[in-house]
C-alpha atoms as a PDB file:
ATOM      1  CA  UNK A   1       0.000   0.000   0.000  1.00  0.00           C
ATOM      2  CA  UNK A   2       1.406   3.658  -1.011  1.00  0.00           C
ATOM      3  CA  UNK A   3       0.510   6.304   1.181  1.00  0.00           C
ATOM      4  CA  UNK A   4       0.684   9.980  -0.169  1.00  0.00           C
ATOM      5  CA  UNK A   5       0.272  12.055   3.225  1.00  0.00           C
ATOM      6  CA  UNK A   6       1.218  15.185   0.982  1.00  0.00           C
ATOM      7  CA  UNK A   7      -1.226  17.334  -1.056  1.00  0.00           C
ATOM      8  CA  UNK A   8       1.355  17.229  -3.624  1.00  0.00           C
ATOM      9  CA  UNK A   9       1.857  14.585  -6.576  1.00  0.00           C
ATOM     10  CA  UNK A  10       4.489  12.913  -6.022  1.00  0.00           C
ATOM     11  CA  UNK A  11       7.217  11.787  -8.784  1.00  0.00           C
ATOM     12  CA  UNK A  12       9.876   9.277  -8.974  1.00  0.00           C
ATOM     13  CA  UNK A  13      12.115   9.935 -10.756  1.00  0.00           C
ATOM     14  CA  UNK A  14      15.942   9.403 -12.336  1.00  0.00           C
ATOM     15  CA  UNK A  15      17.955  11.961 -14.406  1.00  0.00           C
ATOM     16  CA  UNK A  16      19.192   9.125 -16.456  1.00  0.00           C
ATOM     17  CA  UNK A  17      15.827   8.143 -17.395  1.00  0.00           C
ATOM     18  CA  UNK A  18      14.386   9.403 -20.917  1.00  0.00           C
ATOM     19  CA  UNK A  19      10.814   8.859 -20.112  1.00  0.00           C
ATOM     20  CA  UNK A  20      11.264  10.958 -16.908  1.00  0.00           C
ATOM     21  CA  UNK A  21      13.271  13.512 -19.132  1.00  0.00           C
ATOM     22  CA  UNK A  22       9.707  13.415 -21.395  1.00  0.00           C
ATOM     23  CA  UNK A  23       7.813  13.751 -18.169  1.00  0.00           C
ATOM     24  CA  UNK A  24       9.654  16.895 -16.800  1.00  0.00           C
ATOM     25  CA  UNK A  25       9.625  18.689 -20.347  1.00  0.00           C
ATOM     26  CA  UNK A  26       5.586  18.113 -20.475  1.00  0.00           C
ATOM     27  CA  UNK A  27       5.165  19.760 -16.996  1.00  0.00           C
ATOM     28  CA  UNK A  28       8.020  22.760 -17.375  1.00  0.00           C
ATOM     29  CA  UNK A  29       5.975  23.570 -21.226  1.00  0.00           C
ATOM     30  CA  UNK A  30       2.405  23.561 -19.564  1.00  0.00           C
ATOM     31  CA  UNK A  31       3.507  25.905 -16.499  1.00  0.00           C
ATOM     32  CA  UNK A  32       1.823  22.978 -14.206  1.00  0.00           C
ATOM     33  CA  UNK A  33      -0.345  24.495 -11.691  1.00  0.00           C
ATOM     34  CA  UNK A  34       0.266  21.246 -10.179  1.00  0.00           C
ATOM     35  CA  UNK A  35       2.138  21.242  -7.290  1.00  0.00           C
ATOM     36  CA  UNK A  36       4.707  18.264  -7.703  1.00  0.00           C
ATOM     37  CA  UNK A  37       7.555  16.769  -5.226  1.00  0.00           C
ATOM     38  CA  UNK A  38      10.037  15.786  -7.357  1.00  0.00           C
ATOM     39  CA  UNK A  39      11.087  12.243  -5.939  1.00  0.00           C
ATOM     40  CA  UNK A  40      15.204  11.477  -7.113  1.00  0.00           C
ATOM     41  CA  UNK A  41      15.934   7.398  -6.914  1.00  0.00           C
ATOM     42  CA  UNK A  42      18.659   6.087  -8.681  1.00  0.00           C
ATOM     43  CA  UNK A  43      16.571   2.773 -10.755  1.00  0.00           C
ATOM     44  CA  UNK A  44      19.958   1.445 -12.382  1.00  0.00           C
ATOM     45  CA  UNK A  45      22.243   2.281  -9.159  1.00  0.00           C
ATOM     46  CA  UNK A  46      24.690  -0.430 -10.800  1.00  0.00           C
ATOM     47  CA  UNK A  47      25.685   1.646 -13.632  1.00  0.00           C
ATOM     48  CA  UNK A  48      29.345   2.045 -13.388  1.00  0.00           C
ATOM     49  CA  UNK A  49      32.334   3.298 -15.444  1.00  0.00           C
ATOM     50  CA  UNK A  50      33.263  -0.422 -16.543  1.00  0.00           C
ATOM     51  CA  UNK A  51      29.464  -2.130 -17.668  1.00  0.00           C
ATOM     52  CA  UNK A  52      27.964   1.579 -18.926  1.00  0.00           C
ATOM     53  CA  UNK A  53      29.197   0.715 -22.120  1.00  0.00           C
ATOM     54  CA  UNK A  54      28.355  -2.896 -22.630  1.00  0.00           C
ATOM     55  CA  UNK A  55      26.965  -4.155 -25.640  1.00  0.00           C
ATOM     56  CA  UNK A  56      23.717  -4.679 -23.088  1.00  0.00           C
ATOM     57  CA  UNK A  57      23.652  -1.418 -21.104  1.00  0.00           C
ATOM     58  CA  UNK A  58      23.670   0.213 -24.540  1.00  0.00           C
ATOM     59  CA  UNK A  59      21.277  -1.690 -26.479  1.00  0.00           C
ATOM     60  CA  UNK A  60      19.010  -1.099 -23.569  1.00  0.00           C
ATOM     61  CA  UNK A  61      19.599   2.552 -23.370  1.00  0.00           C
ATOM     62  CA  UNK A  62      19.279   2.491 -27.348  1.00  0.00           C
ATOM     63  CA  UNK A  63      16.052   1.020 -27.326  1.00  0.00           C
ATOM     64  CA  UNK A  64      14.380   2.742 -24.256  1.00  0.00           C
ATOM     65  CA  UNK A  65      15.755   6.254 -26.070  1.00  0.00           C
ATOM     66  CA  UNK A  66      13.464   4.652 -29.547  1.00  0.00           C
ATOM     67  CA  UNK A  67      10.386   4.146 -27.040  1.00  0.00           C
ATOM     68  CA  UNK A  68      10.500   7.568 -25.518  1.00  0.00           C
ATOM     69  CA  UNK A  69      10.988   9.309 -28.542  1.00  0.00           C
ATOM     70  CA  UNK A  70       7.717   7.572 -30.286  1.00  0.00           C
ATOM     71  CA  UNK A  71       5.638   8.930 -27.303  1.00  0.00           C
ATOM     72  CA  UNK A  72       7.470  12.159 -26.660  1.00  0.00           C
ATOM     73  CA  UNK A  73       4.873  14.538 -28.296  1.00  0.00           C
ATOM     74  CA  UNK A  74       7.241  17.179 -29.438  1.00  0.00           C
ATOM     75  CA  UNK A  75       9.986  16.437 -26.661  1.00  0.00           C
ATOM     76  CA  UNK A  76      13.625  15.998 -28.364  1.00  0.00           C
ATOM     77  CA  UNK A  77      15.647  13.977 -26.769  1.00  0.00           C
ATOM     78  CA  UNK A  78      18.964  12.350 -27.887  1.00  0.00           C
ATOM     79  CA  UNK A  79      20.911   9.444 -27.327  1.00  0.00           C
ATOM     80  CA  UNK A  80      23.870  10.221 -25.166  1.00  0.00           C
ATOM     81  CA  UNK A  81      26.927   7.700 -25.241  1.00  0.00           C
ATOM     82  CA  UNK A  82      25.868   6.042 -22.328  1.00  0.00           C
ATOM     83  CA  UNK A  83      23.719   5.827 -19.325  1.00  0.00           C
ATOM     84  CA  UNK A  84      26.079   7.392 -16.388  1.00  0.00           C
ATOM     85  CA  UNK A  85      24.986   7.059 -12.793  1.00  0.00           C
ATOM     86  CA  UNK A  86      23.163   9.340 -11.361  1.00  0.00           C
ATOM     87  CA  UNK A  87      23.906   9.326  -7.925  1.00  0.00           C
ATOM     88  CA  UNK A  88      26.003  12.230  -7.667  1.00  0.00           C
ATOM     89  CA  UNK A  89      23.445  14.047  -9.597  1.00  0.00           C
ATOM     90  CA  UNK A  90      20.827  13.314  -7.268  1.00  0.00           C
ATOM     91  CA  UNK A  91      22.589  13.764  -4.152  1.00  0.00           C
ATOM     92  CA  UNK A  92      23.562  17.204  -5.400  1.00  0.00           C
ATOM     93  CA  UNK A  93      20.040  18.085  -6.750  1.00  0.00           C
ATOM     94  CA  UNK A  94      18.506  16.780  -3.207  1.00  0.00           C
ATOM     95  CA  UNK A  95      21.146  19.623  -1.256  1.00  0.00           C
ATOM     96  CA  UNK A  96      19.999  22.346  -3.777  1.00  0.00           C
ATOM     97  CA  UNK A  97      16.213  21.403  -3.076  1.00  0.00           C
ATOM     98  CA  UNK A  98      16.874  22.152   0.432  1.00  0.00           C
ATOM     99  CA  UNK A  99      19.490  25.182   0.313  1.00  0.00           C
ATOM    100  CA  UNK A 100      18.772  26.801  -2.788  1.00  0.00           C
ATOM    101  CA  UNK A 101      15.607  25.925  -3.351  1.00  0.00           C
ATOM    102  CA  UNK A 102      14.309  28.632  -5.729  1.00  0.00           C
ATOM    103  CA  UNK A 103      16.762  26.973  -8.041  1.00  0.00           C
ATOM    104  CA  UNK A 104      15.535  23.680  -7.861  1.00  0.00           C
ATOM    105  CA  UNK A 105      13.224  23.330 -10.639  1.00  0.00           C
ATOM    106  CA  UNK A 106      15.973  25.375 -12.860  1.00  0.00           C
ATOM    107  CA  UNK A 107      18.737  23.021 -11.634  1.00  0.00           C
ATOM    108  CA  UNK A 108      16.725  19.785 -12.020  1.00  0.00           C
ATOM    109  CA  UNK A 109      15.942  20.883 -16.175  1.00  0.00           C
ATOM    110  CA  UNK A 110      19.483  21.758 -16.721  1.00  0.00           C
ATOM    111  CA  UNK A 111      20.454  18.529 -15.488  1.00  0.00           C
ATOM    112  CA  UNK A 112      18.237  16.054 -17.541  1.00  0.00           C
ATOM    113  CA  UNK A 113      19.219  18.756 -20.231  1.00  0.00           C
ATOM    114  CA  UNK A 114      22.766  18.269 -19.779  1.00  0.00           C
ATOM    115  CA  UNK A 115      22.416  14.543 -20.601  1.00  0.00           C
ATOM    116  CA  UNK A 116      19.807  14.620 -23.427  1.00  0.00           C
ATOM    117  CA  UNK A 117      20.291  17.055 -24.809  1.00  0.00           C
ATOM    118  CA  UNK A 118      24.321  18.279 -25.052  1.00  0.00           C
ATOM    119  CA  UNK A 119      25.158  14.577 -23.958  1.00  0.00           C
ATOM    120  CA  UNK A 120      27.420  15.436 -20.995  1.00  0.00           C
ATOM    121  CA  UNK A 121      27.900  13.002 -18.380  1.00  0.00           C
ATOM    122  CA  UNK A 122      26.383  13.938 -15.198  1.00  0.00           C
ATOM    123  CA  UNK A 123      28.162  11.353 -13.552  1.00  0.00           C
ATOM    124  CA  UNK A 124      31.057  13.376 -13.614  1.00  0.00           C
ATOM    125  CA  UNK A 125      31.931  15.853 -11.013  1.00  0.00           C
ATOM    126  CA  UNK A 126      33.745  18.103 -13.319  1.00  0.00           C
ATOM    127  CA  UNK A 127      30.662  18.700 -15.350  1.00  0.00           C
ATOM    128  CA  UNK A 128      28.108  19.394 -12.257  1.00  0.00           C
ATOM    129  CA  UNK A 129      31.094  21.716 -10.992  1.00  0.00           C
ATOM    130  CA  UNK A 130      30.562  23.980 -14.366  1.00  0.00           C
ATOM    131  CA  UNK A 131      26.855  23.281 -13.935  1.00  0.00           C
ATOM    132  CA  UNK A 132      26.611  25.171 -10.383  1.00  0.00           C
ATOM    133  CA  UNK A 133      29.314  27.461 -11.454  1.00  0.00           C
ATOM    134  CA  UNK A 134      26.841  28.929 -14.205  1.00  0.00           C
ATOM    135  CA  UNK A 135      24.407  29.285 -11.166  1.00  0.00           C
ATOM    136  CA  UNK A 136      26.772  30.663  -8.895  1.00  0.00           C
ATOM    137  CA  UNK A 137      25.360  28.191  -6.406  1.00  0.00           C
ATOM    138  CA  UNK A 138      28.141  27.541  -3.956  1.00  0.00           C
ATOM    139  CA  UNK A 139      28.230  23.805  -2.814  1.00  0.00           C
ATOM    140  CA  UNK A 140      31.369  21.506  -2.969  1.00  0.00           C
ATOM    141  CA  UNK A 141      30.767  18.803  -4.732  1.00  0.00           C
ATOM    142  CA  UNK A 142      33.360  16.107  -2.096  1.00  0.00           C
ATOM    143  CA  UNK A 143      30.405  17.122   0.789  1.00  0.00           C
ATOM    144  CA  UNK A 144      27.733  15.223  -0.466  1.00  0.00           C
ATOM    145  CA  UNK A 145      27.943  11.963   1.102  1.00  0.00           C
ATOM    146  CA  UNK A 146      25.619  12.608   3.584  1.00  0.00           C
ATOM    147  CA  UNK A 147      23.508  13.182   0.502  1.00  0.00           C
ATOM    148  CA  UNK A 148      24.400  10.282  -1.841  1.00  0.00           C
ATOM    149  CA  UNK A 149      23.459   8.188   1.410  1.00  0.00           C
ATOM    150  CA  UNK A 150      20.070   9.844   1.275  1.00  0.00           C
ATOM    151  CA  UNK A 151      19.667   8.920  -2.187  1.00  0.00           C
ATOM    152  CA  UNK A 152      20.338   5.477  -1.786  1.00  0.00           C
ATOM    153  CA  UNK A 153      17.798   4.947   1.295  1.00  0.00           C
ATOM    154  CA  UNK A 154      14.948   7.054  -1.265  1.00  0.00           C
ATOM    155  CA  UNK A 155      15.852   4.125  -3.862  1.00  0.00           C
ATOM    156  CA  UNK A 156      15.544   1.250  -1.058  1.00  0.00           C
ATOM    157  CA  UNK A 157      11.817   2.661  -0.069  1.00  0.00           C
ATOM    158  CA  UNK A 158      10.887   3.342  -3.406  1.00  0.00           C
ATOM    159  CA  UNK A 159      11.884   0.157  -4.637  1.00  0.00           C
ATOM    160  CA  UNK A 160      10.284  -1.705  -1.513  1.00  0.00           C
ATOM    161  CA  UNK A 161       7.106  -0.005  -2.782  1.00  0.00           C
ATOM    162  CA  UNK A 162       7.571  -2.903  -5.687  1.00  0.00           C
ATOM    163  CA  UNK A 163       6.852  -0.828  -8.981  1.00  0.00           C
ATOM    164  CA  UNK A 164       9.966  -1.129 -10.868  1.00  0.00           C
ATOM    165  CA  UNK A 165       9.007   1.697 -13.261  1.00  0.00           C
ATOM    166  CA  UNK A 166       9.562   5.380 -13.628  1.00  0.00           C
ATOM    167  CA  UNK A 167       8.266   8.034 -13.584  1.00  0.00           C
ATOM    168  CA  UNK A 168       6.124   6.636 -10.960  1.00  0.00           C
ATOM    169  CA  UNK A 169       3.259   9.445  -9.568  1.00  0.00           C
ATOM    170  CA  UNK A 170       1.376   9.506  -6.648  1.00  0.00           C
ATOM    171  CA  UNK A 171      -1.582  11.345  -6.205  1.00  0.00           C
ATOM    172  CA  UNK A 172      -2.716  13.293  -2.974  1.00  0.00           C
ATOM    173  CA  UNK A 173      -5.662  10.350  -3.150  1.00  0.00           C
ATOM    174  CA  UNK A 174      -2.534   7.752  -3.195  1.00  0.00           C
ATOM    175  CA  UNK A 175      -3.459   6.432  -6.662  1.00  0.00           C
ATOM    176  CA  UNK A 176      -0.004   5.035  -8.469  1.00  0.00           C
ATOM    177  CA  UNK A 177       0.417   6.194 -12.052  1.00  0.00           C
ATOM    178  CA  UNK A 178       3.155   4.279 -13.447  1.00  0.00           C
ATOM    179  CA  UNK A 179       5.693   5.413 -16.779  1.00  0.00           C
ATOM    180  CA  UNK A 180       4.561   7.089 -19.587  1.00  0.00           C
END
């Protein structure tokens, strides 16, 4: 059972994900007056510098990218190199949610941006260093464990929940929407 106790939808959500990249792009182009809590799990936390490039990581990535684009509606989206991990990403998007929070919503487009869009790997802590640099948001970037660890208990609840798809929505009601 999935409780919402929020008036808020709910989404789960990874950076690294094109059909959540599709979902964010529909809600930032209708100005939702929905109010949403953006949710970030990591779904493929075993993505690593060695098996991101297998023939299987790729194919999948290839052919999830083919499936998003056919339902995308006028979303572009294109297919990085790879799938990096996003836990970095996340950890660093959860610490500007709570310190810079006007900047959220900004931070969280550039991000999926970043990686469908100019293909950069958000993995990398080089790249998220330019990324808050062009915000002037001042958070170093070797702080976030406390963070990443937060991440990683998010991603054991949601997957305890036992959908195994994103986005995943909850309503205020507590009704599960799964994917797109």
């Amino acid at each position: 059972m999935v409780n919402n106790s929020h008036n808020k939808l709910q989404v789960y959500f990874d950076l690294n994900c094109p059909f959540c990249f599709i979902l964010n792009n529909w809600v930032q182009k209708e100005n939702s007056k929905i109010e949403i809590e953006w949710i970030g799990i990591e779904h493929e936390p075993d993505i690593d510098l060695k098996n991101r490039i297998s023939e299987n990581k790729l194919n999948l990535l290839k052919e999830e990218v083919r499936q998003a684009q056919q339902r995308s509606e006028g979303v572009k989206l294109d297919l990085p190199n790879y799938r990096p991990n996003s836990l970095l990403a996340l950890a660093l998007l959860y610490k500007i949610e709570f310190n810079f929070n006007k900047q959220f919503v900004e931070f969280k487009n550039e991000l999926f941006n970043s990686l469908w869009l100019k293909n950069l790997d958000i993995s990398q802590s080089s790249v998220l260093k330019e990324l808050l640099k062009k915000y002037s948001i001042k958070i170093k970037i070797e702080d976030l464990r406390d963070e990443q660890l937060y991440i990683i208990q998010r991603t054991i609840r949601w997957r305890s929940m036992q959908y195994d798809r994103i986005p995943m929505a909850i309503s205020p009601s507590s009704a599960v929407y799964l994917g797109l």
